[in-house]
Protein backbone atom coordinates (compact mmCIF):
# COMPACT_ATOMS: atom_id res chain seq x y z
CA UNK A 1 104.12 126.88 96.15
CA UNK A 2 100.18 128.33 96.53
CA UNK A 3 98.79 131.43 96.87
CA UNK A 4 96.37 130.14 99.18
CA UNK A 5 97.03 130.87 103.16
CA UNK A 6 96.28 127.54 105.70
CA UNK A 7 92.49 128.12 105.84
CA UNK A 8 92.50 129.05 101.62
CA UNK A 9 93.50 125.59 101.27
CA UNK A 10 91.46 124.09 103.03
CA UNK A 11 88.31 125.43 101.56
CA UNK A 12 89.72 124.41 98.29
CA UNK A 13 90.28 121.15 99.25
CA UNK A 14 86.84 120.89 101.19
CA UNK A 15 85.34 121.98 97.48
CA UNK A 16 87.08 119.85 95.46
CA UNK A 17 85.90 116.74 97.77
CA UNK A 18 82.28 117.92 97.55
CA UNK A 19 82.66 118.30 93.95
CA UNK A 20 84.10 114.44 93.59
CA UNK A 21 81.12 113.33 96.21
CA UNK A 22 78.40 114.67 93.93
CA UNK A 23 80.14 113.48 91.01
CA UNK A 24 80.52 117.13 89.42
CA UNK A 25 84.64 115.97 88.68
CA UNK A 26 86.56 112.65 88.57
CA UNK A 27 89.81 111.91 90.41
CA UNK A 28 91.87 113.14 87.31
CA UNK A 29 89.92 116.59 87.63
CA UNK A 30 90.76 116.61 90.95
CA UNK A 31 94.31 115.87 90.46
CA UNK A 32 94.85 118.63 87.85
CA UNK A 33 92.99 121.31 89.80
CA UNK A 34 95.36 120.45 92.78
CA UNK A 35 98.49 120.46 90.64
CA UNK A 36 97.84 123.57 89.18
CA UNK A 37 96.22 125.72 91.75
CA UNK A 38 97.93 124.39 95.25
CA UNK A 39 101.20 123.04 93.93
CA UNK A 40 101.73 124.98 90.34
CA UNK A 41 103.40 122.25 88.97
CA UNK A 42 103.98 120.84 84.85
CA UNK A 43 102.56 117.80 84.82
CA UNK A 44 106.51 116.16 84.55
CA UNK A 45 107.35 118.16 87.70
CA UNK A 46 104.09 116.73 89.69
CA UNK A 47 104.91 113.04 88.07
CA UNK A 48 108.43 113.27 89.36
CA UNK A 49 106.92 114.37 92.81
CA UNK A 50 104.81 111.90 93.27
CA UNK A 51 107.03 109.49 91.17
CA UNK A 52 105.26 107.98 88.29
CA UNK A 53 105.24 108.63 84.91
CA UNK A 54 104.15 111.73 82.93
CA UNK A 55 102.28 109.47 80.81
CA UNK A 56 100.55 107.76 83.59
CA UNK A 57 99.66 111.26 85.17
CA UNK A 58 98.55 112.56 81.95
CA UNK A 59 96.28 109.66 81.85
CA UNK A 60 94.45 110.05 84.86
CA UNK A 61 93.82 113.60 84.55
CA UNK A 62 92.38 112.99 81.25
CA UNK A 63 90.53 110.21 83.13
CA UNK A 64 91.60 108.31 80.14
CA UNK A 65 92.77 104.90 82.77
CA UNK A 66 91.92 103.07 85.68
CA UNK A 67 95.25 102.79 87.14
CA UNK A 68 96.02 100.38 90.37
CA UNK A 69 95.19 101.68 93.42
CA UNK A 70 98.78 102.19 94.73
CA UNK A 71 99.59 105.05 91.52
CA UNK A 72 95.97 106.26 92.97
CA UNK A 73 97.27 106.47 96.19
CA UNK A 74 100.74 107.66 95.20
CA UNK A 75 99.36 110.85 92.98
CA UNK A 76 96.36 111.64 95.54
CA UNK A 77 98.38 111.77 98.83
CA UNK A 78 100.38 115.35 98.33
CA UNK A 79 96.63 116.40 97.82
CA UNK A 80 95.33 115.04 100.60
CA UNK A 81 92.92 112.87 99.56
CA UNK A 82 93.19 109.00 100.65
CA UNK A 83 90.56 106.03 98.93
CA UNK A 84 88.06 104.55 101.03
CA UNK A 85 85.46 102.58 100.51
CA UNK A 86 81.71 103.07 101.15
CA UNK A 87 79.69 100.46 102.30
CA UNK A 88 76.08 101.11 100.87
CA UNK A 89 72.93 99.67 102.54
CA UNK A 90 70.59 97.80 99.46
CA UNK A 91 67.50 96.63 99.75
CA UNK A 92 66.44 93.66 97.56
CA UNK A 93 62.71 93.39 95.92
C-alpha cells in the first residue's frame, strides 16, 4: 500500500493537517497527496474505495466543488481526517 512504516505515516498525516490549518492546501490537496503517497491509488481505484464517483473525486482534488458533507466525509475517512467545526470567539466594535 505505502512505503511509509506506522510512525512515517503519521508524520505525514500530522503535516498534511498543519498544512490544511494554516491554509498552505485545501481538502482536495489533501486528498490527492493521501491517495498518492499513503494509498497509491488512480483516482478510479480511490473513488471506488471510498465509493463515489471519479468525477466527483476529480472535482474535489481540483477543489473545483463544494460537495455535501457526507462525500466529504466518505473520501476523508481512509485518510483519517474527520470535519469539525471551530467555534471562534468575536468581538463586536
Amino acid at each position: 500500500m505505502s512505503k511509509y512504516d506506522g510512525l512515517e505515516r503519521l508524520a505525514f498525516l500530522a503535516q498534511i493537517e498543519n498544512d490544511i490549518l494554516n491554509n498552505e492546501i485545501e481538502i482536495g490537496d489533501a486528498v490527492r497527496l493521501v491517495r498518492t503517497k499513503l494509498y497509491k491509488m488512480s483516482q478510479t481505484r480511490f473513488a471506488n474505495y471510498v465509493k463515489v464517483s471519479d468525477r466527483t473525486l476529480r472535482d474535489i482534488e481540483k477543489n473545483n466543488t463544494d460537495p455535501r458533507l457526507s462525500v466529504l466525509k466518505k473520501v476523508l475517512k481512509p485518510c483519517g481526517f474527520v470535519l469539525t467545526l471551530k467555534v471562534m470567539t468575536r468581538t463586536v466594535s
